[in-house]
Protein backbone atom coordinates (compact mmCIF):
# COMPACT_ATOMS: atom_id res chain seq x y z
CA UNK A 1 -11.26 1.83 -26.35
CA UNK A 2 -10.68 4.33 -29.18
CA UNK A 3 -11.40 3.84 -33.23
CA UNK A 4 -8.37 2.22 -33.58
CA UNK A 5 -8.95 -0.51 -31.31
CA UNK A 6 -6.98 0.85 -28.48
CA UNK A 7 -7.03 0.68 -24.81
CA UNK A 8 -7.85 4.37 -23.77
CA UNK A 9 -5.52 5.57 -21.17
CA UNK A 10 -8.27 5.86 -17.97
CA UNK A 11 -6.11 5.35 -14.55
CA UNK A 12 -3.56 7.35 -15.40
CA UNK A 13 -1.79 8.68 -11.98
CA UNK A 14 -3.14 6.30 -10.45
CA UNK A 15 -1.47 3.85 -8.10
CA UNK A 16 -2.27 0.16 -7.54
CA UNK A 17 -1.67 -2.22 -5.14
CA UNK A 18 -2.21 -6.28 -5.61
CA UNK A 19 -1.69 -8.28 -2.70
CA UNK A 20 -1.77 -12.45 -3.83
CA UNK A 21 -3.65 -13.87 -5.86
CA UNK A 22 -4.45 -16.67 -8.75
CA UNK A 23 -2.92 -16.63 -12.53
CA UNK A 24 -5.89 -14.29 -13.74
CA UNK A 25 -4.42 -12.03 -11.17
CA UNK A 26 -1.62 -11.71 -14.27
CA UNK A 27 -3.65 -10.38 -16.67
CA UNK A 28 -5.07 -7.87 -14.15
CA UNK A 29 -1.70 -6.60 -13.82
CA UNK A 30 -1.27 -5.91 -17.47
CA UNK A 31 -4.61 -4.81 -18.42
CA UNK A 32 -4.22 -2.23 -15.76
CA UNK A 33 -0.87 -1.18 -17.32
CA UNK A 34 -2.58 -0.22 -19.92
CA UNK A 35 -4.91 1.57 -18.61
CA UNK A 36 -2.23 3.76 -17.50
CA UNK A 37 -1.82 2.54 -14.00
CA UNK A 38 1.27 2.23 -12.18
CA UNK A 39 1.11 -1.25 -10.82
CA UNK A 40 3.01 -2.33 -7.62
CA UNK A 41 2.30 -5.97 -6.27
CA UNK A 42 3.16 -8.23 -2.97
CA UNK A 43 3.58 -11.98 -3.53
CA UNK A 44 4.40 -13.00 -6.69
CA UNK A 45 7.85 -14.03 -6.06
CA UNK A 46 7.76 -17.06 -7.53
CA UNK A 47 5.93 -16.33 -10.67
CA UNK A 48 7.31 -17.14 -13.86
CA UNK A 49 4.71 -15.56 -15.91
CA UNK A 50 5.79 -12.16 -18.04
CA UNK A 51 5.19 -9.00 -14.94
CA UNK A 52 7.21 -6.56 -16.92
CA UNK A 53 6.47 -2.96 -15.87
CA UNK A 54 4.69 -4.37 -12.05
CA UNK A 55 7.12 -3.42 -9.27
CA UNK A 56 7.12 -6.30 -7.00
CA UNK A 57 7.35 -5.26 -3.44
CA UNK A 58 6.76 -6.53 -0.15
CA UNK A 59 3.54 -5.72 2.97
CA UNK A 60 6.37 -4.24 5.19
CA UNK A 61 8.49 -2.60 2.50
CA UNK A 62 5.65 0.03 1.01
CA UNK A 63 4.58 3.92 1.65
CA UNK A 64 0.66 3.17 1.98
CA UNK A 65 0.20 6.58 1.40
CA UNK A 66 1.05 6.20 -2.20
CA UNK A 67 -1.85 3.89 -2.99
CA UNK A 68 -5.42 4.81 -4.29
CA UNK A 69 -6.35 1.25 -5.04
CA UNK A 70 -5.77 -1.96 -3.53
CA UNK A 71 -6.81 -5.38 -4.85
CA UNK A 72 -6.69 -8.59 -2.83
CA UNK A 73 -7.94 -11.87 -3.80
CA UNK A 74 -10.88 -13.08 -4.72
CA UNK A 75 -11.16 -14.83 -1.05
CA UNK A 76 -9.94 -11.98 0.35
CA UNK A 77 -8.53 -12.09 4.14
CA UNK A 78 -9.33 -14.96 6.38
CA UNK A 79 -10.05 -14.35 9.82
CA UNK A 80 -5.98 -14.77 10.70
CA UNK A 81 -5.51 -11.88 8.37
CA UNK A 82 -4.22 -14.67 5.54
CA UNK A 83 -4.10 -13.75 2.38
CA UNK A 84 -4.16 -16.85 -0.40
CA UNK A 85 -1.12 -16.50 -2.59
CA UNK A 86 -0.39 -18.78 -5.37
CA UNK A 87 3.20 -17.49 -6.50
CA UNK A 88 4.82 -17.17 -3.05
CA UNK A 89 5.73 -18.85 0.28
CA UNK A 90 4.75 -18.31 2.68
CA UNK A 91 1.71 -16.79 2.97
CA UNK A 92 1.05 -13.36 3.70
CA UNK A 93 -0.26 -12.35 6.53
CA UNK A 94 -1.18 -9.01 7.07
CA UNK A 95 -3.41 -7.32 10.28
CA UNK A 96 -5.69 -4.63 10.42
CA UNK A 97 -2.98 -2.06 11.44
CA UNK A 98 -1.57 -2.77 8.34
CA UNK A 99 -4.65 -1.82 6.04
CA UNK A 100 -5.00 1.40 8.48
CA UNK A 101 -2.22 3.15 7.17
CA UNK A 102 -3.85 3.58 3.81
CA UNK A 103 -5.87 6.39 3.27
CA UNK A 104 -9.53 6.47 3.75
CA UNK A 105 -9.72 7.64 -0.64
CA UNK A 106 -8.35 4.35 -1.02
CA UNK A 107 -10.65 1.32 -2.41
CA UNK A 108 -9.85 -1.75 -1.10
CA UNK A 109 -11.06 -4.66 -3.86
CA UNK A 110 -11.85 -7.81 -2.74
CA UNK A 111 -13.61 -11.04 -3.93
CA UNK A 112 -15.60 -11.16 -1.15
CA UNK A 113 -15.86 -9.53 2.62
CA UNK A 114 -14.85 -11.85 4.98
CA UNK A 115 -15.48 -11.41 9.07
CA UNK A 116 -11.62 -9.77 8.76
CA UNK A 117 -12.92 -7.18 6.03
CA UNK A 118 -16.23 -6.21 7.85
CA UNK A 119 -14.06 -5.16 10.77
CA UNK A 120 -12.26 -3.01 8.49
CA UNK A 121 -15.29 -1.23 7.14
CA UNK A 122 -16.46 -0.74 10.59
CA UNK A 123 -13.15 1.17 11.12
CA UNK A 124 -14.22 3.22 7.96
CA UNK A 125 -12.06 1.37 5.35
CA UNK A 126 -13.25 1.75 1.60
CA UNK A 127 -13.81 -2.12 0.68
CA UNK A 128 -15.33 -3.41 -2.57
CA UNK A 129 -16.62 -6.53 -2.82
CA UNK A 130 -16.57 -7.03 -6.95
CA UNK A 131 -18.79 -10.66 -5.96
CA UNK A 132 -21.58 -8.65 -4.89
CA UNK A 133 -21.75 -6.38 -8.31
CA UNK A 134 -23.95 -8.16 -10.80
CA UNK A 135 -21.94 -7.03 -13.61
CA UNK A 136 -18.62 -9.38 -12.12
CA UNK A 137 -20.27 -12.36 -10.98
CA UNK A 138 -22.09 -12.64 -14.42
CA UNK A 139 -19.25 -11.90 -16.33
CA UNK A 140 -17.44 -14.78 -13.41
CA UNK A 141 -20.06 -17.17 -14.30
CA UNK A 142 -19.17 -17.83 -17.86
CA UNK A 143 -15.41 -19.55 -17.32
CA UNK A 144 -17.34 -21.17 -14.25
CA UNK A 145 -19.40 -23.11 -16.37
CA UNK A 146 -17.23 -23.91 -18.47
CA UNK A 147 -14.93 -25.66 -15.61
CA UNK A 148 -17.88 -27.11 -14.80
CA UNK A 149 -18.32 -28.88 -17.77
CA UNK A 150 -14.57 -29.29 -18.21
CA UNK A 151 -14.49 -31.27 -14.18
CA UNK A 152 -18.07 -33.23 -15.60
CA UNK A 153 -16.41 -34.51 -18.69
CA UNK A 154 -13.22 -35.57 -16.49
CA UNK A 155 -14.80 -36.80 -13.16
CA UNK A 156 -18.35 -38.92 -14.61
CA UNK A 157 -18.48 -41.89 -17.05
CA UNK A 158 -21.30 -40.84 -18.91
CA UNK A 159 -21.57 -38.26 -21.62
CA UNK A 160 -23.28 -34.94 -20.87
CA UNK A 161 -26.06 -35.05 -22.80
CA UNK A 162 -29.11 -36.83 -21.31
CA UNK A 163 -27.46 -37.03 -18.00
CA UNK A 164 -29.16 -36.48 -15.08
CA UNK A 165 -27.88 -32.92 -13.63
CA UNK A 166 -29.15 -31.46 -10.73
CA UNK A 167 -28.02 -27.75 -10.05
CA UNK A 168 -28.75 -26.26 -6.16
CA UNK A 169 -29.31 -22.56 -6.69
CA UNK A 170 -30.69 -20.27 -9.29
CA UNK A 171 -28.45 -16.93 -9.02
CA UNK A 172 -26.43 -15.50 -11.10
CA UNK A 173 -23.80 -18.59 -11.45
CA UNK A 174 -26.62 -21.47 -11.92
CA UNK A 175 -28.65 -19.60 -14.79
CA UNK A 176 -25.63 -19.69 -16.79
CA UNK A 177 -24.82 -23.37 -15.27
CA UNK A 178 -28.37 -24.08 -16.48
CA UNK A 179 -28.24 -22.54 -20.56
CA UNK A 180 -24.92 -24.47 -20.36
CA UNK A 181 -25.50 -28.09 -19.29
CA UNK A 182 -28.87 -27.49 -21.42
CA UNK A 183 -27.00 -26.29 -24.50
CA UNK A 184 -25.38 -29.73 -24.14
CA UNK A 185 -28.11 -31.91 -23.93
CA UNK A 186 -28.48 -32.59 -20.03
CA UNK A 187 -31.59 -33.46 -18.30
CA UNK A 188 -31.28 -30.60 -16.17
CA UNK A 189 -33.15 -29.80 -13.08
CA UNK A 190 -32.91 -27.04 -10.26
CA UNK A 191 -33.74 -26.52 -6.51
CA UNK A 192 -34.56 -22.49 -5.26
CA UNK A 193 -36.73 -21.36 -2.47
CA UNK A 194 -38.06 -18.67 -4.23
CA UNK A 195 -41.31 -18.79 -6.13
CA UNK A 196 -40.14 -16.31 -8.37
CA UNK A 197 -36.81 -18.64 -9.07
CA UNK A 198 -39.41 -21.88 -9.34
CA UNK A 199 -41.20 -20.07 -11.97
CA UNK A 200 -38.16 -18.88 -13.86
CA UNK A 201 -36.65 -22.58 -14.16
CA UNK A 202 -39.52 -23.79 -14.82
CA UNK A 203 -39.77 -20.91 -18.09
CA UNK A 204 -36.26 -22.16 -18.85
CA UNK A 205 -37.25 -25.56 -19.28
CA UNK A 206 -35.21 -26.93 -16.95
CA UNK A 207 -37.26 -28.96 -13.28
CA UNK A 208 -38.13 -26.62 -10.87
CA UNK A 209 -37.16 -28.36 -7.35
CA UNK A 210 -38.91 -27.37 -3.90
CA UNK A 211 -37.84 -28.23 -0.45
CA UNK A 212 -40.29 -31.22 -0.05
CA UNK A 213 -39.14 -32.78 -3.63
CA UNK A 214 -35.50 -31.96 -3.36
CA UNK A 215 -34.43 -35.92 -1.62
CA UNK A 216 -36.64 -37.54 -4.25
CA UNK A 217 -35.14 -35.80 -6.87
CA UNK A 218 -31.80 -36.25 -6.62
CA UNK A 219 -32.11 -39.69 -6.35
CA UNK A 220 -30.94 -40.38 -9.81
CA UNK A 221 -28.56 -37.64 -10.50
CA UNK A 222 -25.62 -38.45 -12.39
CA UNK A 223 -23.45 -34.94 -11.28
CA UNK A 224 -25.06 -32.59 -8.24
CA UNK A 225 -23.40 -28.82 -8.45
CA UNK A 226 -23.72 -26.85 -5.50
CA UNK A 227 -24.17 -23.15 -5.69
CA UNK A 228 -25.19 -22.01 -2.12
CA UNK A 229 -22.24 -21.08 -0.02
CA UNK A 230 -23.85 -22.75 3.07
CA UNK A 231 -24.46 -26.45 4.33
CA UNK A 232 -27.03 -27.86 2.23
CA UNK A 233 -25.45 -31.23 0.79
CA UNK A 234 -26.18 -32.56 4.19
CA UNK A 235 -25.45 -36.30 4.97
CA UNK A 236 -29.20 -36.59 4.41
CA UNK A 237 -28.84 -35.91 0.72
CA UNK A 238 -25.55 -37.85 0.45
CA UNK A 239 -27.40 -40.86 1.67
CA UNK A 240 -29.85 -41.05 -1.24
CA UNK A 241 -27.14 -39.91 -4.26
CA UNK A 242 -25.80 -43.14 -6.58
CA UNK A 243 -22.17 -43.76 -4.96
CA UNK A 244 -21.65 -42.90 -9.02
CA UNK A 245 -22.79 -39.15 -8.78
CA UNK A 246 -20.22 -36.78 -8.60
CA UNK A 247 -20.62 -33.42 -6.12
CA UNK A 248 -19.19 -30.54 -7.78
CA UNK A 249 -19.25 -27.35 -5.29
CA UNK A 250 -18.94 -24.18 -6.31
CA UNK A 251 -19.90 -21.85 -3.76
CA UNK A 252 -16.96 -19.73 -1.62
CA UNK A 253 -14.72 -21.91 1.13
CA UNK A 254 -16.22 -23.86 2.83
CA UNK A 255 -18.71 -24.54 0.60
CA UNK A 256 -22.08 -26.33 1.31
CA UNK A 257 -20.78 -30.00 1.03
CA UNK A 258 -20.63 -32.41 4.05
CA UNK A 259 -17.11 -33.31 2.40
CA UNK A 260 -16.61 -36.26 5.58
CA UNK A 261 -19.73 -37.70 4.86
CA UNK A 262 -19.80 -37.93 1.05
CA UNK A 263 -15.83 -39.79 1.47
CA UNK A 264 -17.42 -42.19 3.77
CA UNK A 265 -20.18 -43.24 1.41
CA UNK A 266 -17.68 -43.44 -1.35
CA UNK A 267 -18.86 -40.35 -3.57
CA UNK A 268 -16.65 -37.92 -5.13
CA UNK A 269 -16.90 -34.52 -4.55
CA UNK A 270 -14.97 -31.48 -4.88
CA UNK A 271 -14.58 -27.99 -4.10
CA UNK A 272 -13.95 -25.56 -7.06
CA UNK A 273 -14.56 -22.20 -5.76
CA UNK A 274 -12.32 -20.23 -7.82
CA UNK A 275 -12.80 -21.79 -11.69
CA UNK A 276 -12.22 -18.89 -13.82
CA UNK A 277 -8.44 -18.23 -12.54
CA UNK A 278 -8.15 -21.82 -13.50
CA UNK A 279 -9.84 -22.55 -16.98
CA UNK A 280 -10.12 -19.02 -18.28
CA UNK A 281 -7.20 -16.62 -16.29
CA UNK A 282 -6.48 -14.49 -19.22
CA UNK A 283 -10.22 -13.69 -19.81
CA UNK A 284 -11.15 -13.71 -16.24
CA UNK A 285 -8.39 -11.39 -16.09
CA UNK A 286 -9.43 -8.81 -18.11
CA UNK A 287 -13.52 -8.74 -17.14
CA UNK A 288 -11.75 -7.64 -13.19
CA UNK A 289 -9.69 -5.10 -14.76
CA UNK A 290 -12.68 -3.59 -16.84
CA UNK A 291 -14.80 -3.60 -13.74
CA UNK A 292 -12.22 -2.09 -11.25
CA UNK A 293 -11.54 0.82 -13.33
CA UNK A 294 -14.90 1.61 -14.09
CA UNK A 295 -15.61 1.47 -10.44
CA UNK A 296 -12.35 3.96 -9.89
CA UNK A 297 -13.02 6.32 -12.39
CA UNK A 298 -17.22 6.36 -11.52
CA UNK A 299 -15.33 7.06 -7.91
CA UNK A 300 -14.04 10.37 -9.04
């Protein structure tokens, strides 16, 4: 950004590709327009949101030899080579044929790397994950939060403050989960593995949680948020929680929430993997197009 508050011009030349995606996926597009980008992009047919100056295209109707960047969703490419799409149906479906026509100077961007993408970098492919830099998932973890506390206030009958939170995982989402729900009053307490972690939650204040005290102590929770993208809300846990506690899970698809078993015991719970394209797109938006041109121009 220059002294007059402008966007400097740092991708011109460049040529991007963004295949789906959520609304922040919006802002992306025009933040990299500014940047000086020439933006291209595969389903958003449906969108009604202002695109002016993105070329919308289709996967069988481009030269992949034009492309230096390409930037899929945030949960990337299942294992059918699906690719989640908000503004168009169907979905797209793309193989790894497809992605082999672009050149090996291209950077693929993803969310994260799914089995689909770590075939692709086996086969040399130039894939990103922008979840594994520090610098996105912290900047991510703010408009998390904030859903978090936005899904709280809507899905619990008691206020915030003083309830009883209980947060699984201390990286780099739950510390900002943590200064949140404690900014707000919560009784908040945390379960890590680490020693390290233990000692760190225990310097924030909040209750440090180990693996023998982690039944008894969600006993009384009032909202449990998951942050571990494996199975750890097991129906062991489930059968201890107040049928009043609501599961929150954040962690990537499938989560780490017996879903079955906490709908059987009457407990709500939800998955809410991707938050920021949903409470905070336009600023979400702009922290991915920061990052991804730093990464491209650093890749000079």
């Amino acid at each position: 950004m220059n002294e007059h508050g402008q966007v400097m011009s740092v991708l011109t030349g460049k040529n991007v590709l963004i295949v789906g995606g959520d609304a922040r996926y919006f802002e992306l597009m025009k933040q990299l327009i500014l940047y000086d980008a020439s933006v291209y992009a595969i389903g958003f047919d449906d969108a009604t949101d202002d695109i002016d100056g993105v070329v919308l295209t289709t996967e069988q109707n481009i030269d992949h030899h034009l492309f230096d960047v390409v930037i899929l969703p945030i949960s990337g490419v299942d294992d059918k080579g699906n690719v989640d799409t908000h503004f168009r149906r169907p979905a797209i479906k793309l193989t790894h044929d497809w992605f082999g026509h672009f050149t090996k100077e291209c950077i693929i961007f993803t969310g994260i790397v799914t089995s689909f993408l770590k075939q692709l970098e086996r086969q040399h492919a130039n894939v990103m994950a922008l979840m594994d830099r520090d610098d996105i998932a912290i900047y991510n973890s703010i408009p998390t939060a904030e859903g978090a506390v936005m899904l709280a206030i809507q899905h619990t009958d008691v206020t915030i403050h003083d309830a009883n939170v209980v947060i699984l995982g201390y990286g780099r989402v739950g510390k900002t989960l943590v200064n949140t729900f404690q900014g707000l009053g919560a009784q908040v307490s945390v379960y890590a593995r680490q020693k390290r972690d233990l000692a760190r939650i225990y310097e924030a204040q909040a209750q440090p949680i180990t693996d023998e005290q982690l039944l008894s102590s969600i006993e009384g929770a009032d909202l449990l948020i998951n942050t571990i993208p494996k199975l750890i809300v097991t129906p062991e846990m489930i059968r201890v929680l107040p049928t009043s506690c609501f599961i929150l899970d954040l962690a990537s698809k499938p989560g780490g929430v017996d879903f079955r078993f906490a709908k059987k015991r009457g407990i709500e719970a939800m998955l809410a993997p991707s938050l920021p394209g949903l409470v905070a797109p336009k600023t979400a938006g702009k922290m991915l197009a920061h990052v991804i041109q730093t990464v491209v121009q650093d890749d000079k």
